[in-house]
N, C-alpha and C. Protein backbone atom coordinates (compact mmCIF):
# COMPACT_ATOMS: atom_id res chain seq x y z
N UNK A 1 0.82 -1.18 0.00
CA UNK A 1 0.00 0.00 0.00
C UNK A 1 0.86 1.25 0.00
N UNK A 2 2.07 1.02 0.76
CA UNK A 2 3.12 2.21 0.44
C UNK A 2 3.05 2.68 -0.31
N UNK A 3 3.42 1.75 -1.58
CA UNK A 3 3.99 1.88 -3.21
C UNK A 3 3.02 2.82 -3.30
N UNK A 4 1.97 2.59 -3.53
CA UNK A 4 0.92 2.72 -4.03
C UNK A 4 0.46 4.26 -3.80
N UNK A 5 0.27 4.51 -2.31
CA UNK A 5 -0.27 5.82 -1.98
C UNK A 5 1.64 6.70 -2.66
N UNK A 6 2.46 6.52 -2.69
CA UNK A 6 3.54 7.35 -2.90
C UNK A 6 3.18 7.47 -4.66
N UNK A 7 2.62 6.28 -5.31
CA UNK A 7 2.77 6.67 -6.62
C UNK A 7 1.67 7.76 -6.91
N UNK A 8 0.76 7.48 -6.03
CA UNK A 8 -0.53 8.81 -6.30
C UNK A 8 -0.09 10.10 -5.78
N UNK A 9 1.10 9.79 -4.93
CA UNK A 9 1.32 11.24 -4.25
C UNK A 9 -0.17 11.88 -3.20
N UNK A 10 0.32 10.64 -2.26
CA UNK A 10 -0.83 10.77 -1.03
C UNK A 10 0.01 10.30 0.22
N UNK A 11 -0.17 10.86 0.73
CA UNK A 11 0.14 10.50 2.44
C UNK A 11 -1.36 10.27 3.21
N UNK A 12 -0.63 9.62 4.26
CA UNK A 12 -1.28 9.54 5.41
C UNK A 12 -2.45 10.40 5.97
N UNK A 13 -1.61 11.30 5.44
CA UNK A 13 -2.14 12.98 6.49
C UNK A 13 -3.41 13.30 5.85
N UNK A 14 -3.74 12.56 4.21
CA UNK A 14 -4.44 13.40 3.71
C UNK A 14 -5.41 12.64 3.56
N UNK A 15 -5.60 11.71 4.40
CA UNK A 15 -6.83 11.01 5.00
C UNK A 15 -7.56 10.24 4.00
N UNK A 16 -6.81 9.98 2.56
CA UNK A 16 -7.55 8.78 1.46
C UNK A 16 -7.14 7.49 1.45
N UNK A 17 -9.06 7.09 2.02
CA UNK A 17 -9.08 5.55 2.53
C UNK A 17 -8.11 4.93 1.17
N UNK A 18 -7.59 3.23 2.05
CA UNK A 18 -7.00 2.48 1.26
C UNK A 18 -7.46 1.98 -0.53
N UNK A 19 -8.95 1.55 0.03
CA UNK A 19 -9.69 0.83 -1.12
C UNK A 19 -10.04 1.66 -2.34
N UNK A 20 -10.06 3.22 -1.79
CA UNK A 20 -9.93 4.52 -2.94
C UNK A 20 -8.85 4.31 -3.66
N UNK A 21 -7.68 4.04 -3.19
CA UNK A 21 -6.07 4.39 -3.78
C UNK A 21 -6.19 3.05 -4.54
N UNK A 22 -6.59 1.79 -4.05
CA UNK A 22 -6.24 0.65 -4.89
C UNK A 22 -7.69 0.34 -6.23
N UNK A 23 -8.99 1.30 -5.76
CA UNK A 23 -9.39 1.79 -6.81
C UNK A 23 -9.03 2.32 -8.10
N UNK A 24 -8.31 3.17 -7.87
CA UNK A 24 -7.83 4.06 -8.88
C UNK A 24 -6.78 3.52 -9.67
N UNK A 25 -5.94 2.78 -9.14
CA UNK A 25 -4.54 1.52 -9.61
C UNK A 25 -5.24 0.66 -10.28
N UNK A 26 -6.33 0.08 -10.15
CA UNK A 26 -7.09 -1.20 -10.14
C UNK A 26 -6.18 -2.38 -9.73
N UNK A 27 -5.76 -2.05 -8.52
CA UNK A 27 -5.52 -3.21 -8.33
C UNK A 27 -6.12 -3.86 -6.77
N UNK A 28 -6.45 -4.92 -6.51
CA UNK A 28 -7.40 -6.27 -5.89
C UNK A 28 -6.36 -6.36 -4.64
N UNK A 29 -7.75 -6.34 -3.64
CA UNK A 29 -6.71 -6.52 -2.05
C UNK A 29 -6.30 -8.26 -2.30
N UNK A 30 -5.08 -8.17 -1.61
CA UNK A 30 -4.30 -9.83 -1.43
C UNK A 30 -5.01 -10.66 -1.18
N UNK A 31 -5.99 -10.33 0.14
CA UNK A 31 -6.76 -11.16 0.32
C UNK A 31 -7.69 -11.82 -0.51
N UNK A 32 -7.90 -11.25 -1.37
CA UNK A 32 -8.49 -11.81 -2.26
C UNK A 32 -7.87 -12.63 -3.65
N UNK A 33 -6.81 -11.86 -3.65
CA UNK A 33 -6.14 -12.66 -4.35
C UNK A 33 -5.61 -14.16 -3.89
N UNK A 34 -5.46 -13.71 -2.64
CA UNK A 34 -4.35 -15.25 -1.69
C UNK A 34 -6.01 -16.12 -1.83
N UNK A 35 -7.50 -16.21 -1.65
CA UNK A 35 -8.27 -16.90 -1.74
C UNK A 35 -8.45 -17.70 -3.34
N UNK A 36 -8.70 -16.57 -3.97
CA UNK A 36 -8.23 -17.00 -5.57
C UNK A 36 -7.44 -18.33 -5.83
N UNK A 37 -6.02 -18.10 -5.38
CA UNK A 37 -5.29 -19.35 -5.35
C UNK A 37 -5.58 -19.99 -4.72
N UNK A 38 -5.85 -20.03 -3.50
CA UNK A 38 -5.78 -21.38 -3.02
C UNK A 38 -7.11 -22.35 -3.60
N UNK A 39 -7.99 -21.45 -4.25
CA UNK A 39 -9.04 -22.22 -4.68
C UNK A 39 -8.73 -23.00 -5.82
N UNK A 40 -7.92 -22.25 -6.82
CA UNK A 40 -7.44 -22.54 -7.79
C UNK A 40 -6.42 -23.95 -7.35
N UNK A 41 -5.63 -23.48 -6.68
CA UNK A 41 -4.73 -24.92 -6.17
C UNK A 41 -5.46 -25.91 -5.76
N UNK A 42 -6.85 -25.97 -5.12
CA UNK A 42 -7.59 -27.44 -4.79
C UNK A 42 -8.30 -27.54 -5.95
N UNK A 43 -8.71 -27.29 -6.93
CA UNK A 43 -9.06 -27.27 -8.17
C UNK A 43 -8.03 -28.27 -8.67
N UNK A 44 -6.46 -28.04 -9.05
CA UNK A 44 -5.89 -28.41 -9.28
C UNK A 44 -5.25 -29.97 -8.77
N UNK A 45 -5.88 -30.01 -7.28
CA UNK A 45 -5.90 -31.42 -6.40
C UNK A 45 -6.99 -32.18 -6.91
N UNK A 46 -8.49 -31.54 -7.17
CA UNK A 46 -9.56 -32.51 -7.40
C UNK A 46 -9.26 -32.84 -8.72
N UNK A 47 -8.46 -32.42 -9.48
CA UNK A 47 -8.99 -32.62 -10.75
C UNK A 47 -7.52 -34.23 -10.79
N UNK A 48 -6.80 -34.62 -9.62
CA UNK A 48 -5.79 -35.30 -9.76
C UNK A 48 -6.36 -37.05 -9.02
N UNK A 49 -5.71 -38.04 -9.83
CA UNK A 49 -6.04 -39.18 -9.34
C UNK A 49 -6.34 -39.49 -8.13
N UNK A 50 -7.26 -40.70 -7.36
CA UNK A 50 -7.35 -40.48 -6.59
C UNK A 50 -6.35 -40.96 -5.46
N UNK A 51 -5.96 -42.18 -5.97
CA UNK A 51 -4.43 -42.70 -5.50
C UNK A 51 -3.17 -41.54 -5.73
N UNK A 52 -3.01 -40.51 -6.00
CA UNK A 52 -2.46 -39.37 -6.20
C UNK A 52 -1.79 -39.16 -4.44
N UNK A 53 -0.62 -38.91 -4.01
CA UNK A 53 -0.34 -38.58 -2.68
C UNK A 53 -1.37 -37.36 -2.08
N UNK A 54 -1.15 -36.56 -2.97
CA UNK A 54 -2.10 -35.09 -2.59
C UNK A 54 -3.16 -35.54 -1.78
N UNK A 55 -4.01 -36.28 -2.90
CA UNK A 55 -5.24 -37.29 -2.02
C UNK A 55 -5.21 -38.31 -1.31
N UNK A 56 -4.41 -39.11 -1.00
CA UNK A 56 -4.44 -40.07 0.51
C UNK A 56 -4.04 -38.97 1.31
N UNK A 57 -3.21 -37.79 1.42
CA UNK A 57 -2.93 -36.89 2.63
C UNK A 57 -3.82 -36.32 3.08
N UNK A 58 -4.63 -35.73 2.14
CA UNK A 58 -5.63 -35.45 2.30
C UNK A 58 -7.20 -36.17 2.84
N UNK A 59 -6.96 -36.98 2.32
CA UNK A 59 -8.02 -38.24 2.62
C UNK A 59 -7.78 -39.10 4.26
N UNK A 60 -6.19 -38.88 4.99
CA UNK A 60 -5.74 -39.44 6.24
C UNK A 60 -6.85 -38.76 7.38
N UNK A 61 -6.96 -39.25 8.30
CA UNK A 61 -7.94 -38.81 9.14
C UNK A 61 -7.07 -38.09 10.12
N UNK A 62 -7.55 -37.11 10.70
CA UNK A 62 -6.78 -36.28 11.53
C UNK A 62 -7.03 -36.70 13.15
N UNK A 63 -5.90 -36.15 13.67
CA UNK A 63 -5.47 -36.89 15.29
C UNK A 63 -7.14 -36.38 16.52
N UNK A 64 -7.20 -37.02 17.47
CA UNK A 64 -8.04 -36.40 18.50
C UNK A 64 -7.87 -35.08 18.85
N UNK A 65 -8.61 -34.37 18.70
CA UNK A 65 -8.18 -32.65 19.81
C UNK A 65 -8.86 -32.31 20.84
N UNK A 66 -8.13 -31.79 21.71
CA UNK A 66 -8.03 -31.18 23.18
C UNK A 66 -9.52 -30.47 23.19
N UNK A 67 -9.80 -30.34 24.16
CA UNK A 67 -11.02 -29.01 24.29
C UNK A 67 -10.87 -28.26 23.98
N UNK A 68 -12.08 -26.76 23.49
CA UNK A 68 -11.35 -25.57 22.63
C UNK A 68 -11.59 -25.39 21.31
N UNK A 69 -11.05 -24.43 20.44
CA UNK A 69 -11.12 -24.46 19.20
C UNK A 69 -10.33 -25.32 18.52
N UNK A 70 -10.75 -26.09 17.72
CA UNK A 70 -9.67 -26.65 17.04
C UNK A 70 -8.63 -25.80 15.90
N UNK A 71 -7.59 -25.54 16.00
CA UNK A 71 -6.92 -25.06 14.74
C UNK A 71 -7.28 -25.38 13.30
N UNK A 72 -7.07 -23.96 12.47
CA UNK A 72 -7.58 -24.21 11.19
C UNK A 72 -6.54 -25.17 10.57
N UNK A 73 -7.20 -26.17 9.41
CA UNK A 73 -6.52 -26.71 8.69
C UNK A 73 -6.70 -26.12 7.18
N UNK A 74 -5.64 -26.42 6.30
CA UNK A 74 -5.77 -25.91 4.47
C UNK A 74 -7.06 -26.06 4.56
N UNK A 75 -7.91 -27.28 4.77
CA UNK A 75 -8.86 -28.08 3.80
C UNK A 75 -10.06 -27.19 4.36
N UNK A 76 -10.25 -27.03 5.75
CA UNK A 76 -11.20 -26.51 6.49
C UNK A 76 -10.70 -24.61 5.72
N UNK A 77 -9.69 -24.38 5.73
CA UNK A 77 -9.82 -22.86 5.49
C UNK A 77 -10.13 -22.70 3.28
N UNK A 78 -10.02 -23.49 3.16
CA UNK A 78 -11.02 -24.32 1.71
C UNK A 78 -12.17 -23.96 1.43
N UNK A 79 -12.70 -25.07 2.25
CA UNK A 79 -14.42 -25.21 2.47
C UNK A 79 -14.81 -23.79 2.81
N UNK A 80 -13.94 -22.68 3.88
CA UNK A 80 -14.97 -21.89 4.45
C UNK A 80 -14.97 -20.97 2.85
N UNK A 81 -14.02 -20.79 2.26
CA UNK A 81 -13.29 -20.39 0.73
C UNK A 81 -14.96 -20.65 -0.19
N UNK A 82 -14.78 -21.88 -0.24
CA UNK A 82 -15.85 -22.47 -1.19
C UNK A 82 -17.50 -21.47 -0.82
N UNK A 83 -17.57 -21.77 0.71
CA UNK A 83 -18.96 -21.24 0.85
C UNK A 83 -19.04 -20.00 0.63
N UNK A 84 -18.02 -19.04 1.00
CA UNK A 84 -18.45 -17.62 0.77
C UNK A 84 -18.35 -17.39 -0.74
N UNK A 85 -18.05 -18.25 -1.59
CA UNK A 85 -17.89 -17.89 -2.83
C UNK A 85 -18.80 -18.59 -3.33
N UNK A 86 -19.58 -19.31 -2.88
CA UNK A 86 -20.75 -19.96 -3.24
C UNK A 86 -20.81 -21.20 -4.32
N UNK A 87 -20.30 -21.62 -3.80
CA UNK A 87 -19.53 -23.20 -4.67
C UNK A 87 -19.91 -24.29 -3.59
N UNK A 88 -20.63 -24.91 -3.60
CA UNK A 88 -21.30 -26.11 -2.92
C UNK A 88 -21.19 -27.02 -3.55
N UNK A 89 -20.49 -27.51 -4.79
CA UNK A 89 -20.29 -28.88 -5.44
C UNK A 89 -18.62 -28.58 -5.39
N UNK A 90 -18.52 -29.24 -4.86
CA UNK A 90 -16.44 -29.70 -5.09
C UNK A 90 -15.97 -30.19 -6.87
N UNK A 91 -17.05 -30.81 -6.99
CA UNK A 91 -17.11 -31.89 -7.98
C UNK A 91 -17.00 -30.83 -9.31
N UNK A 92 -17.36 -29.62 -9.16
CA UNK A 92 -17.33 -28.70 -10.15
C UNK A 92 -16.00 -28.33 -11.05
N UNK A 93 -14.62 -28.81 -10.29
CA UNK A 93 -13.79 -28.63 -10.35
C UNK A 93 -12.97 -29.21 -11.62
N UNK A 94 -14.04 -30.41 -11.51
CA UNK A 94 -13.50 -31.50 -12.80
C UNK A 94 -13.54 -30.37 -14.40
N UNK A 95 -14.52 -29.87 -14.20
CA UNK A 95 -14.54 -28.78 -15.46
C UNK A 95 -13.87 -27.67 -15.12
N UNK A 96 -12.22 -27.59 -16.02
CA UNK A 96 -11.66 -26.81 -15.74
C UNK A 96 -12.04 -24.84 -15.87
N UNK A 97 -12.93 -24.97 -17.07
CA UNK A 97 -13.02 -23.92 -17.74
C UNK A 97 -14.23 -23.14 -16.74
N UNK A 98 -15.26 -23.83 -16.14
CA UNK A 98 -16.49 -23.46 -15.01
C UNK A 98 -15.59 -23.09 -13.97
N UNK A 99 -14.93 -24.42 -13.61
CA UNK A 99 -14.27 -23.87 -12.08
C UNK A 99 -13.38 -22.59 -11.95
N UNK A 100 -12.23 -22.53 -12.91
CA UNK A 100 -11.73 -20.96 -13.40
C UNK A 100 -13.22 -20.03 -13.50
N UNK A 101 -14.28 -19.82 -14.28
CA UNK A 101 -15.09 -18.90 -13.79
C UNK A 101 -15.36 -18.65 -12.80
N UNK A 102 -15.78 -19.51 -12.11
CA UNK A 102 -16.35 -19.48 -11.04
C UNK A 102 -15.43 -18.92 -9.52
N UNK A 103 -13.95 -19.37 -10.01
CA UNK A 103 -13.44 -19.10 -8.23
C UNK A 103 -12.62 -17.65 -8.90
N UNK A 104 -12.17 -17.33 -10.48
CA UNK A 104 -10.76 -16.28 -10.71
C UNK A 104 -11.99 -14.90 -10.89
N UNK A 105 -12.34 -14.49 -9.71
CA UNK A 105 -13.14 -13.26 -9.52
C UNK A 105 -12.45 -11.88 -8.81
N UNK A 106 -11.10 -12.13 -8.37
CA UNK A 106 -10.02 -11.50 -7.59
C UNK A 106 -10.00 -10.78 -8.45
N UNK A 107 -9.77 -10.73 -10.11
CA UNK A 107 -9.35 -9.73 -10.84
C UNK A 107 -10.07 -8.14 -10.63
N UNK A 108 -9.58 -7.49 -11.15
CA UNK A 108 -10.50 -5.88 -10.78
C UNK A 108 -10.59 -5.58 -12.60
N UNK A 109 -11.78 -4.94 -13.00
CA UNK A 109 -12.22 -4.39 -14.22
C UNK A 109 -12.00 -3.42 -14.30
């Protein structure tokens, strides 16, 4: 965001929110970008055999946990990925050209 407000020739001082400055750049908060991929990267797992390592690691059952929250895992921070983006079939993935519609929305117009 540095870069960014210095290339507009803005400081701090002059009180223009972030999402204005990366408006005007067009360019897409990380966060959204870092979701992008990783969706794209399990895309790239479903669409792989199922004897594939990716998938028995994935497929291993995970240890007992303590009382408490359990810590996030990839797969669980995935799924929560999938729902807010509104993708309820996994299986969608097999079609490369849908699943790219559907999850590469990070871009800015």
């Amino acid at each position: 965001m540095r870069m960014l407000r210095w290339s507009a020739g803005v400081t701090l001082l002059d009180k223009i929110r972030n999402q204005y400055i990366r408006g005007s750049f067009k360019v897409t908060p990380i966060t959204d970008k870092l979701v992008e991929k990783r969706l794209r990267w399990y895309g790239h797992i479903q669409r792989r055999p199922l004897e594939h390592m990716v998938n028995v690691a994935l497929a291993m059952p995970t240890t007992t946990r303590g009382s408490g929250r359990p810590p996030a895992t990839w797969l669980t921070t995935v799924e929560k990925s999938l729902r807010e983006q509104g993708i309820n079939d996994a299986h969608l993935a097999l079609n490369r050209a849908e699943w790219k519609k559907r999850t590469g929305r990070a871009d800015s117009k």
